[in-house]
PDB file of N, CA and C in Angstrom:
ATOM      1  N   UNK A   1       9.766   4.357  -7.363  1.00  0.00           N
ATOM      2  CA  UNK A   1       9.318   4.628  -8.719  1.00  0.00           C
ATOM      3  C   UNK A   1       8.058   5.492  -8.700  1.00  0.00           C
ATOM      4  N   UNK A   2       7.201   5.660  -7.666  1.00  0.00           N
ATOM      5  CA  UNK A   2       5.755   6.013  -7.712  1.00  0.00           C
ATOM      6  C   UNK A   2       6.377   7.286  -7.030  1.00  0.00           C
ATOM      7  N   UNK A   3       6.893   7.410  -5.831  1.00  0.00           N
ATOM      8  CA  UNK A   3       6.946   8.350  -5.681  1.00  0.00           C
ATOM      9  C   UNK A   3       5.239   9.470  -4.929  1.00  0.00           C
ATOM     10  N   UNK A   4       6.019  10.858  -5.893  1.00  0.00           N
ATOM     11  CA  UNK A   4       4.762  11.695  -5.581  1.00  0.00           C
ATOM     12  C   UNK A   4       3.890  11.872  -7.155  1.00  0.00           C
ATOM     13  N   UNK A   5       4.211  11.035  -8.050  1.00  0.00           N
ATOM     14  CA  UNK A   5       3.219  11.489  -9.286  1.00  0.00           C
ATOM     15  C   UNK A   5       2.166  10.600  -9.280  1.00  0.00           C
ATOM     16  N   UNK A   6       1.476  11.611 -10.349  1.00  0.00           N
ATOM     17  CA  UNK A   6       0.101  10.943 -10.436  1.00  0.00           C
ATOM     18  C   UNK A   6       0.061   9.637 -11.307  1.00  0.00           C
ATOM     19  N   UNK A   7      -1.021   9.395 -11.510  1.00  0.00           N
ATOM     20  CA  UNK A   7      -0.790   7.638 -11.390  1.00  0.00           C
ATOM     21  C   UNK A   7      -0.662   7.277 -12.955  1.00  0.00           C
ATOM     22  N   UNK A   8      -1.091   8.233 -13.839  1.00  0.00           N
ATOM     23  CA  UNK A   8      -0.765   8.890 -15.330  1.00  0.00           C
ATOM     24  C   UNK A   8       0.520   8.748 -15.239  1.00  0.00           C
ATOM     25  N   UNK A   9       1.145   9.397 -15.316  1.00  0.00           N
ATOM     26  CA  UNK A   9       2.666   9.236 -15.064  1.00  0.00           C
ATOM     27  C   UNK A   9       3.344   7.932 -14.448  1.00  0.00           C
ATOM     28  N   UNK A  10       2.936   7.773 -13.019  1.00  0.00           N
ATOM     29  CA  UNK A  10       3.588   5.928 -13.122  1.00  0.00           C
ATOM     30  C   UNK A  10       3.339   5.154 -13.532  1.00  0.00           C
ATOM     31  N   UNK A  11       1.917   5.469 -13.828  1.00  0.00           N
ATOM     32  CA  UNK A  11       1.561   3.613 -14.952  1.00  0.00           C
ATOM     33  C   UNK A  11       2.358   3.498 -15.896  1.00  0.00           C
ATOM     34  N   UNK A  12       2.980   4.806 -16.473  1.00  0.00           N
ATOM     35  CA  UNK A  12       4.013   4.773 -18.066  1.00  0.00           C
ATOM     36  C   UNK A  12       5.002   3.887 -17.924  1.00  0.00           C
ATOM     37  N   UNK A  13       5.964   4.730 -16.450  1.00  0.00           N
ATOM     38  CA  UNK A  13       7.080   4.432 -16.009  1.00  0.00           C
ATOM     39  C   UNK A  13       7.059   2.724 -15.643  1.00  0.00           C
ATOM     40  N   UNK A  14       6.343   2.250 -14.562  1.00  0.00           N
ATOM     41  CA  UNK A  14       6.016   1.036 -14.073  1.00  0.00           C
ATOM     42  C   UNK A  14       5.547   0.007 -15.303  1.00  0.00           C
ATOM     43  N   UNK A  15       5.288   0.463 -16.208  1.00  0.00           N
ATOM     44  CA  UNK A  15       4.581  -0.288 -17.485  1.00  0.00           C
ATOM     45  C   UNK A  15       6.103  -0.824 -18.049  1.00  0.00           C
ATOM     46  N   UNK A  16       7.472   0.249 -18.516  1.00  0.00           N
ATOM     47  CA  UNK A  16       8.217   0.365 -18.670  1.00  0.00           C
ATOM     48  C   UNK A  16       9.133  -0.119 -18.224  1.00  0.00           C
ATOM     49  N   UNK A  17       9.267  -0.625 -17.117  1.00  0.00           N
ATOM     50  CA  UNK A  17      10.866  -1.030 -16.412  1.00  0.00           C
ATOM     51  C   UNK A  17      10.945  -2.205 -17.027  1.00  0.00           C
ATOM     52  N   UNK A  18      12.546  -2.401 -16.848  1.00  0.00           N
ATOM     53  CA  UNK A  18      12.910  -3.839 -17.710  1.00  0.00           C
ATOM     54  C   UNK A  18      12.587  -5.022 -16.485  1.00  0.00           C
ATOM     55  N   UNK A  19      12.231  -4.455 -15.359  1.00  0.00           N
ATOM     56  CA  UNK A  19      11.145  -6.052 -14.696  1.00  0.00           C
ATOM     57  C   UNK A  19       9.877  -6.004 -15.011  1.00  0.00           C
ATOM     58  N   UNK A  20       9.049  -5.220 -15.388  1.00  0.00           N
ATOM     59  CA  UNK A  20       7.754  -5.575 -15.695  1.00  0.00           C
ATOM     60  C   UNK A  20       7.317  -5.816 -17.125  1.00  0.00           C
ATOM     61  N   UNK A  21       7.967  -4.393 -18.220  1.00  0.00           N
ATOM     62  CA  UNK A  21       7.883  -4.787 -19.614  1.00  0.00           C
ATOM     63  C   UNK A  21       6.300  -5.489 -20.162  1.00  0.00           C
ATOM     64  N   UNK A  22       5.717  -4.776 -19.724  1.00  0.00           N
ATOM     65  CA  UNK A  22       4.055  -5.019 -20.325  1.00  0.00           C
ATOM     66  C   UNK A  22       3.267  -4.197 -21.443  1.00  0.00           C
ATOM     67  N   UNK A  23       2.657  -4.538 -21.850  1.00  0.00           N
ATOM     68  CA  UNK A  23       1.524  -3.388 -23.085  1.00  0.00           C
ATOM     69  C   UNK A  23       0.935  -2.957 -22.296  1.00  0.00           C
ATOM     70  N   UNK A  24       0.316  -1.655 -22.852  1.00  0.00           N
ATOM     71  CA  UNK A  24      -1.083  -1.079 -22.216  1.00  0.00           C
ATOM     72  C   UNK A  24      -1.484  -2.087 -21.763  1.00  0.00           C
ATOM     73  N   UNK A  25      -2.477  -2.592 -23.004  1.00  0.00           N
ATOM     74  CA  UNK A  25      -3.226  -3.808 -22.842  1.00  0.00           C
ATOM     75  C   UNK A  25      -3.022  -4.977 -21.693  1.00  0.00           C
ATOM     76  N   UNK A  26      -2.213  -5.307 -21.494  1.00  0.00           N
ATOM     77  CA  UNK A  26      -1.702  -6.303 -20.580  1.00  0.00           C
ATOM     78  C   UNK A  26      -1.847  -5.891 -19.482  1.00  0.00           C
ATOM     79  N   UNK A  27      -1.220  -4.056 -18.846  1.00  0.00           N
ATOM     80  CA  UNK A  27      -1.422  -3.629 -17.465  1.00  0.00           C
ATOM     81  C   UNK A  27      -2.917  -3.001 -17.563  1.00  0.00           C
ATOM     82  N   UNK A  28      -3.560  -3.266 -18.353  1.00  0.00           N
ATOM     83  CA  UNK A  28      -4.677  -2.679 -18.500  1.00  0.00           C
ATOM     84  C   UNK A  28      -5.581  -4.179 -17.739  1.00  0.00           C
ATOM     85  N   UNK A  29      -5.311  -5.243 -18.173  1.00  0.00           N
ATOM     86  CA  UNK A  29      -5.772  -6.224 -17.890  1.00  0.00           C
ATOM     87  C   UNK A  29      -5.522  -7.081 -16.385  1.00  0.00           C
ATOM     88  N   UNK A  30      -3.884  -6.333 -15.928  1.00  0.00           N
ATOM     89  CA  UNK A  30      -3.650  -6.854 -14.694  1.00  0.00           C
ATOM     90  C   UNK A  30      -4.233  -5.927 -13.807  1.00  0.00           C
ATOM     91  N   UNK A  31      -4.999  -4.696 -13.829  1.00  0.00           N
ATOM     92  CA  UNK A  31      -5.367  -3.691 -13.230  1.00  0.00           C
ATOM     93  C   UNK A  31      -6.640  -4.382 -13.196  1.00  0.00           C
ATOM     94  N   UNK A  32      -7.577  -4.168 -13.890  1.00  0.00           N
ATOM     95  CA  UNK A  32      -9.178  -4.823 -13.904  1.00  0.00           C
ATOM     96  C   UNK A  32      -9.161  -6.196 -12.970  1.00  0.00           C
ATOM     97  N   UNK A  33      -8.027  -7.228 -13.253  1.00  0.00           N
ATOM     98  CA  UNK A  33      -8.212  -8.226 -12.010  1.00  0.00           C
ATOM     99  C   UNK A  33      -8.114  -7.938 -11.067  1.00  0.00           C
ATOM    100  N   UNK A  34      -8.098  -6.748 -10.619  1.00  0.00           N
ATOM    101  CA  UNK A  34      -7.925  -6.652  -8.931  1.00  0.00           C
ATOM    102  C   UNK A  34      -8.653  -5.545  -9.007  1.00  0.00           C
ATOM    103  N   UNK A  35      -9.900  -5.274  -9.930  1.00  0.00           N
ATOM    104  CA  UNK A  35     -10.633  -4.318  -9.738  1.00  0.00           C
ATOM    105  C   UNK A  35     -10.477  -2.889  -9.412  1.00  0.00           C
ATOM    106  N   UNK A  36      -9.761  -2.748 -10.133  1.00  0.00           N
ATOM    107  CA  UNK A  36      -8.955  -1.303 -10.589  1.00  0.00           C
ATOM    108  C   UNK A  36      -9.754  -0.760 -12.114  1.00  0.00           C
ATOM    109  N   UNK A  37     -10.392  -0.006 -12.427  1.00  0.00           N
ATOM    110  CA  UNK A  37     -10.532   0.834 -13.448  1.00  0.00           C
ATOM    111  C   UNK A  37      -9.197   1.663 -14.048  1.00  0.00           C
ATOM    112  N   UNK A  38      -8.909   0.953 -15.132  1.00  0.00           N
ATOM    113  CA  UNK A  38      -7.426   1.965 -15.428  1.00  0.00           C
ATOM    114  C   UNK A  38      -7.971   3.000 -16.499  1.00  0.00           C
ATOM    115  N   UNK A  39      -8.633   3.406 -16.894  1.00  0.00           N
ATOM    116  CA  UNK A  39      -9.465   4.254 -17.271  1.00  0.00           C
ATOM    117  C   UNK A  39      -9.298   5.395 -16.302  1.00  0.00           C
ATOM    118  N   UNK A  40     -10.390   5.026 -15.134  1.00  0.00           N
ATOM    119  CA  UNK A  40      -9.758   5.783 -13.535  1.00  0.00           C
ATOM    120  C   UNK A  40      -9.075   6.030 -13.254  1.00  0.00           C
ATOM    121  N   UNK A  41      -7.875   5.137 -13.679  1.00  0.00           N
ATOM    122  CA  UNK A  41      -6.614   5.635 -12.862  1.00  0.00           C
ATOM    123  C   UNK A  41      -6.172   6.262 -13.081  1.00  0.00           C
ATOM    124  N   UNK A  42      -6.066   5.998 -15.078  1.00  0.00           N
ATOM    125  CA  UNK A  42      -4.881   7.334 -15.559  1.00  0.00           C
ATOM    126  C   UNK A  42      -5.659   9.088 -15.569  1.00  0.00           C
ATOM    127  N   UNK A  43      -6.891   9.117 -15.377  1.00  0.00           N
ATOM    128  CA  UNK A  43      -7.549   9.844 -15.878  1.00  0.00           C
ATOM    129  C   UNK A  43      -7.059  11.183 -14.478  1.00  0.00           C
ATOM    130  N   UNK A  44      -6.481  10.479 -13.404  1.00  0.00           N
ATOM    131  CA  UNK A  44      -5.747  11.319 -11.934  1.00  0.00           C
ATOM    132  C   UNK A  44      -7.058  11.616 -11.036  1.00  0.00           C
ATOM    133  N   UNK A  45      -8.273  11.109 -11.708  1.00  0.00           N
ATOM    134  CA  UNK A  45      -8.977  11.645 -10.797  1.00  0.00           C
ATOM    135  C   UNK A  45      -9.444  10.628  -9.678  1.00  0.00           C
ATOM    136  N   UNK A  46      -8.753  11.273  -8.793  1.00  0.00           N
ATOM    137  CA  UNK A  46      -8.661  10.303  -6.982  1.00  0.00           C
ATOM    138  C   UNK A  46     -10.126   9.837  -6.968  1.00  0.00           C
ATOM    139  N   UNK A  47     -10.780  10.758  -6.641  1.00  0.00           N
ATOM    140  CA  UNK A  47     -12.297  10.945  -5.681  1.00  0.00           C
ATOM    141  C   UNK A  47     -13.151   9.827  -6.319  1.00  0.00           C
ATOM    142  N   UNK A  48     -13.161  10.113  -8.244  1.00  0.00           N
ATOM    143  CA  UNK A  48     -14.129   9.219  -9.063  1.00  0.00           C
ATOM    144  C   UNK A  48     -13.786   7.348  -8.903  1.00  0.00           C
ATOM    145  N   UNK A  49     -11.866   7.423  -8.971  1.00  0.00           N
ATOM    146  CA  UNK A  49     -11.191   6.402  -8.935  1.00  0.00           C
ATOM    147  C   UNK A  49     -11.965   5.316  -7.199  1.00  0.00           C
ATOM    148  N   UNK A  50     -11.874   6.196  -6.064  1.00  0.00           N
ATOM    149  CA  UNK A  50     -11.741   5.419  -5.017  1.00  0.00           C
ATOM    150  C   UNK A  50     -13.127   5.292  -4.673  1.00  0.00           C
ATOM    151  N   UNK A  51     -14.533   6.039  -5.182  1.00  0.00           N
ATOM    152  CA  UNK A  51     -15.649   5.648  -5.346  1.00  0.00           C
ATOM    153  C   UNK A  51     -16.471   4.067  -6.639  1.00  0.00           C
ATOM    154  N   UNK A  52     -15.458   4.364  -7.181  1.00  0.00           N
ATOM    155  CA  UNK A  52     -15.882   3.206  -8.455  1.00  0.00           C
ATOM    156  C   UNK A  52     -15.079   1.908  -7.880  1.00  0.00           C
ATOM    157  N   UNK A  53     -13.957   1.759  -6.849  1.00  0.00           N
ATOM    158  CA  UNK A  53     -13.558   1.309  -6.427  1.00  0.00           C
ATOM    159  C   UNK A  53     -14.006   0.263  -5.034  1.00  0.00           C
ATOM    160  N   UNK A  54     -14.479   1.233  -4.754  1.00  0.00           N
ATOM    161  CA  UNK A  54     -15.390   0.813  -3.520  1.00  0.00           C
ATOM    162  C   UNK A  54     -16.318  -0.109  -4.037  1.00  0.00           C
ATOM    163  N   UNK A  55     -17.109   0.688  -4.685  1.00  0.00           N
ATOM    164  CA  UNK A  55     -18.414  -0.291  -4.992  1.00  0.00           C
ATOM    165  C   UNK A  55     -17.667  -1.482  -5.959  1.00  0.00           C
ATOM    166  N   UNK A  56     -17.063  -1.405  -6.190  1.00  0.00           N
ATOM    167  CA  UNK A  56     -16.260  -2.710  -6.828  1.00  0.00           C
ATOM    168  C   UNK A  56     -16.334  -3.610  -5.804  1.00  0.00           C
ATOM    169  N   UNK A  57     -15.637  -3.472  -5.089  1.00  0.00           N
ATOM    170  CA  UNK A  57     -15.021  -4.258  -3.879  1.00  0.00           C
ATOM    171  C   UNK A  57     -16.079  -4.938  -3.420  1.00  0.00           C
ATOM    172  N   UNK A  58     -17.346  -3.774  -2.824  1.00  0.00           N
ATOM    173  CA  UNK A  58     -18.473  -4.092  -2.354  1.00  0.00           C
ATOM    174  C   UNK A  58     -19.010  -5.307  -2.764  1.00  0.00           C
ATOM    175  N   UNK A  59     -19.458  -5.051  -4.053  1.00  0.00           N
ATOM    176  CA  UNK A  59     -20.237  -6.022  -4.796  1.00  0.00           C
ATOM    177  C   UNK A  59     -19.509  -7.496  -4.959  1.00  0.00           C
ATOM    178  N   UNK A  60     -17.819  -7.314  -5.221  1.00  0.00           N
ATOM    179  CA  UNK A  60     -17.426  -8.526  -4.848  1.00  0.00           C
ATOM    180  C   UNK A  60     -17.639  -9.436  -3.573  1.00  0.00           C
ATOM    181  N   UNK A  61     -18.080  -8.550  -2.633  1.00  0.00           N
ATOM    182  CA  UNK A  61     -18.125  -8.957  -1.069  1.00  0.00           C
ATOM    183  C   UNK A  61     -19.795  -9.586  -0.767  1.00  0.00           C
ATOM    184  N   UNK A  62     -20.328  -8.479  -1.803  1.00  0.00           N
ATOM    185  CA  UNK A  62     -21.889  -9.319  -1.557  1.00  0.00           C
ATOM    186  C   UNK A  62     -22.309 -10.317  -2.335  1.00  0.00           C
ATOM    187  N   UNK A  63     -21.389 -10.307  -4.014  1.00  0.00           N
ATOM    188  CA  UNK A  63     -21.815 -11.886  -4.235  1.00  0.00           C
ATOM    189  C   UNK A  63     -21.140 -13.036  -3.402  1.00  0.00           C
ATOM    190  N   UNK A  64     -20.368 -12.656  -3.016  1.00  0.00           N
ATOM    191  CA  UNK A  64     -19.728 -13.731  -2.409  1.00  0.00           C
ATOM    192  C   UNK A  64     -20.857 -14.095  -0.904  1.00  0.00           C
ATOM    193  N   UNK A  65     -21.123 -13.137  -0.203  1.00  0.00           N
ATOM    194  CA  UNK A  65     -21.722 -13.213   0.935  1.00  0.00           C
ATOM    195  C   UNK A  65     -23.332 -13.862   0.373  1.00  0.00           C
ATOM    196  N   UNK A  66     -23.568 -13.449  -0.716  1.00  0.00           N
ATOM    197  CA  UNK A  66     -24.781 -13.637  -1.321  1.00  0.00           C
ATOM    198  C   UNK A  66     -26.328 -13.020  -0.275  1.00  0.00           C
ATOM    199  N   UNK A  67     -25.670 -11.456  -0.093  1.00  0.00           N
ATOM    200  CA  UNK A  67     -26.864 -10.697   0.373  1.00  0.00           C
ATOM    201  C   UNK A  67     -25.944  -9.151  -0.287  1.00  0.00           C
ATOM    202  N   UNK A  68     -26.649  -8.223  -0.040  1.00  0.00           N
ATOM    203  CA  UNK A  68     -26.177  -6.226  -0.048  1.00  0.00           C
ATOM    204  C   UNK A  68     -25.480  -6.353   1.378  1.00  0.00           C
ATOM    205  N   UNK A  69     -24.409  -5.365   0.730  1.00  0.00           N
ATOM    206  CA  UNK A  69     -23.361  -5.331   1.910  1.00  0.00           C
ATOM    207  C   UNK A  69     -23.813  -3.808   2.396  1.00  0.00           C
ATOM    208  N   UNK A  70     -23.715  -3.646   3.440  1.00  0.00           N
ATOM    209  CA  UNK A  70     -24.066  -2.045   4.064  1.00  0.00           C
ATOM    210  C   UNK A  70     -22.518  -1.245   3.571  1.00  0.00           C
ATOM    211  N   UNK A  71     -22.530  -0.163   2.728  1.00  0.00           N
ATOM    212  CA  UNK A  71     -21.560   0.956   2.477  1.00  0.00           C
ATOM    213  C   UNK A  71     -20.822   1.383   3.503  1.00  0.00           C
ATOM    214  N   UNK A  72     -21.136   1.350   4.593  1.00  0.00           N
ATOM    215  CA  UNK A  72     -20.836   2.498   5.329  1.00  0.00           C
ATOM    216  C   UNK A  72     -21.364   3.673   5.731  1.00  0.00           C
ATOM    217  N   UNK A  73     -22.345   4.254   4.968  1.00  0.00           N
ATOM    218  CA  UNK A  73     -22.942   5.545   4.527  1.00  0.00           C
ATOM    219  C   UNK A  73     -23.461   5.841   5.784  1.00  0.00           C
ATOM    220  N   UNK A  74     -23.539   5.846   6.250  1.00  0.00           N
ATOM    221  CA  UNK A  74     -24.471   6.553   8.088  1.00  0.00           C
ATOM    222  C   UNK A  74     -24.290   7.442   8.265  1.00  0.00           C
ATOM    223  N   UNK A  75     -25.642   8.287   8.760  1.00  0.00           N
ATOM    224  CA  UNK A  75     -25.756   9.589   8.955  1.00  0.00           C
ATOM    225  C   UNK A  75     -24.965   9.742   9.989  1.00  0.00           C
ATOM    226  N   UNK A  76     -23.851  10.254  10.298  1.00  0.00           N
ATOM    227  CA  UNK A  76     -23.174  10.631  11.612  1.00  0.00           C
ATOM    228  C   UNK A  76     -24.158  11.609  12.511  1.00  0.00           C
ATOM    229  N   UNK A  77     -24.829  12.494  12.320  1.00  0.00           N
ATOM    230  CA  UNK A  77     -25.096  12.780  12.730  1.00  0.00           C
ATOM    231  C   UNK A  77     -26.807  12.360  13.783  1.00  0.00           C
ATOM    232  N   UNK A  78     -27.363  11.258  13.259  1.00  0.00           N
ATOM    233  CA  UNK A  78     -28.309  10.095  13.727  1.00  0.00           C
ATOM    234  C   UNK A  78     -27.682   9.115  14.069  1.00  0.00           C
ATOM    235  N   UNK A  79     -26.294   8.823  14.382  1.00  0.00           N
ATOM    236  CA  UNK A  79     -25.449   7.926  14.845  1.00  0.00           C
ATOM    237  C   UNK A  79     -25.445   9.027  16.135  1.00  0.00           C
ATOM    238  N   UNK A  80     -24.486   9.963  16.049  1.00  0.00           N
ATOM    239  CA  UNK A  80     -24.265  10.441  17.453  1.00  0.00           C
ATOM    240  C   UNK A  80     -25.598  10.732  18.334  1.00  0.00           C
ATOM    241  N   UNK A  81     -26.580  11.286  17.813  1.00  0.00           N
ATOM    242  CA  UNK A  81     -27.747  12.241  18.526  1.00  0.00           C
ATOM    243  C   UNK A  81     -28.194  10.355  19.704  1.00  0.00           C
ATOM    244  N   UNK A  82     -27.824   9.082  18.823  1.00  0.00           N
ATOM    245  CA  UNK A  82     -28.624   7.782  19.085  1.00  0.00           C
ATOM    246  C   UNK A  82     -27.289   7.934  20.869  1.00  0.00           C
ATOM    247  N   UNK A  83     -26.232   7.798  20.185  1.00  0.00           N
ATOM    248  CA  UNK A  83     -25.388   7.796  21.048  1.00  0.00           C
ATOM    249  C   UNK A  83     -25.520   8.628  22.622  1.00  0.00           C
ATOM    250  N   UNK A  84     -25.990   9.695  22.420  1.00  0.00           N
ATOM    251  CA  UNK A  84     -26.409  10.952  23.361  1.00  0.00           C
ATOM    252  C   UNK A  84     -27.619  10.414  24.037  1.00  0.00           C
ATOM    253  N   UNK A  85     -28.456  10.060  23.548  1.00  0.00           N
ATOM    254  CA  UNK A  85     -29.909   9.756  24.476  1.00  0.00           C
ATOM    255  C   UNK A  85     -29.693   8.270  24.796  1.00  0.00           C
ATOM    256  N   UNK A  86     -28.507   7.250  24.411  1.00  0.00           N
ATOM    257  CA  UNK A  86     -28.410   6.287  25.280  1.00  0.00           C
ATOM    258  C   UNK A  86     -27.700   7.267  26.873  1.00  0.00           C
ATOM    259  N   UNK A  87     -27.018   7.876  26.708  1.00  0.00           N
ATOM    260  CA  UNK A  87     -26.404   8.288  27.814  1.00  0.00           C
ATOM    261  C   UNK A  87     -26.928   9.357  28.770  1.00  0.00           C
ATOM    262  N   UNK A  88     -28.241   9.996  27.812  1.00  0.00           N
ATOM    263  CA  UNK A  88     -29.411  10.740  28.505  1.00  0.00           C
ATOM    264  C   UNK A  88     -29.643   9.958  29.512  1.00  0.00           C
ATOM    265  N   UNK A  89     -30.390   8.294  29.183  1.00  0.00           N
ATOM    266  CA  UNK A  89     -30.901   7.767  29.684  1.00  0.00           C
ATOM    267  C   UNK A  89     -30.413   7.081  30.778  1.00  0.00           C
ATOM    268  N   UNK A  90     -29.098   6.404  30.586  1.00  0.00           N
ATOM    269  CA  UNK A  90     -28.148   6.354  31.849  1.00  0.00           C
ATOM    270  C   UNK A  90     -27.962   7.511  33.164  1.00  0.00           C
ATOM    271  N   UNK A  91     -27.992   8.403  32.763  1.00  0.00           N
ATOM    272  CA  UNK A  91     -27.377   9.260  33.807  1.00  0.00           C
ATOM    273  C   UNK A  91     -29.107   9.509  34.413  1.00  0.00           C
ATOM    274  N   UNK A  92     -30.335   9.386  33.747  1.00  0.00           N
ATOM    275  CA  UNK A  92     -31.148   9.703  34.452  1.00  0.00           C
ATOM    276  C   UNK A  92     -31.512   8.813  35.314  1.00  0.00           C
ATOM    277  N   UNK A  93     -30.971   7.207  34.977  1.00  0.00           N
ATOM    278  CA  UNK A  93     -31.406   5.980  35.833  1.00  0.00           C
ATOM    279  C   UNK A  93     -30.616   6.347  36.732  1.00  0.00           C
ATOM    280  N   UNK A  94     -29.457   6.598  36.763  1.00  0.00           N
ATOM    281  CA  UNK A  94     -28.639   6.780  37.686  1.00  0.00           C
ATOM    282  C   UNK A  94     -29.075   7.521  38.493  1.00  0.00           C
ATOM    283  N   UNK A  95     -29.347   8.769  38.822  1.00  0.00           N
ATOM    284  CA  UNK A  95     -30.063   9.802  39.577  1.00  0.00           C
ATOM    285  C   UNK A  95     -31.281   9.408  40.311  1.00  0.00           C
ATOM    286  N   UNK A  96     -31.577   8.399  39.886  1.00  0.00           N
ATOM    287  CA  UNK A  96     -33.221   8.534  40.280  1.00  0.00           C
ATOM    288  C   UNK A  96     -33.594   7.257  41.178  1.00  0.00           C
TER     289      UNK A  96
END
């Protein structure tokens, strides 16, 4: 049913079939329980959808944990350079 369309288009269809048979309202409401913005969804835009998403998730994860959950966000590039001068430092123990 989903296919390759955008999510505008299957929410109609999927809203529609004679197994699901829901209102807006209703898939509007089964979407938000699982922390879905259907606003987001239908609107096709991926990038805004899977960022508002995230931090959804997040925040479910840190009240529950009851501290800030780390994003992910790391500079890759102060990740690798850290990575490189551990192995500077190896190869010079090694040598010496």
């Amino acid at each position: 049913m989903i296919g390759g369309a955008a999510p505008s288009s299957y929410l109609d269809k999927l809203r529609s079939h004679a197994q699901v048979d829901v209102t807006e309202q209703e898939q509007d409401g089964i979407l938000e329980s699982h922390l879905i913005s259907s606003d987001l969804l239908r609107s096709d835009d991926f990038e805004q959808f899977y960022h508002d998403r995230k931090k959804r998730l997040l925040d479910l994860i840190a009240d529950a944990m009851g501290r800030p959950v780390d994003d992910g966000a790391v500079d890759a590039d102060a990740r690798y350079e850290d990575d490189d001068d551990d192995d500077e430092d190896d190869s010079d123990e090694s040598e010496g």
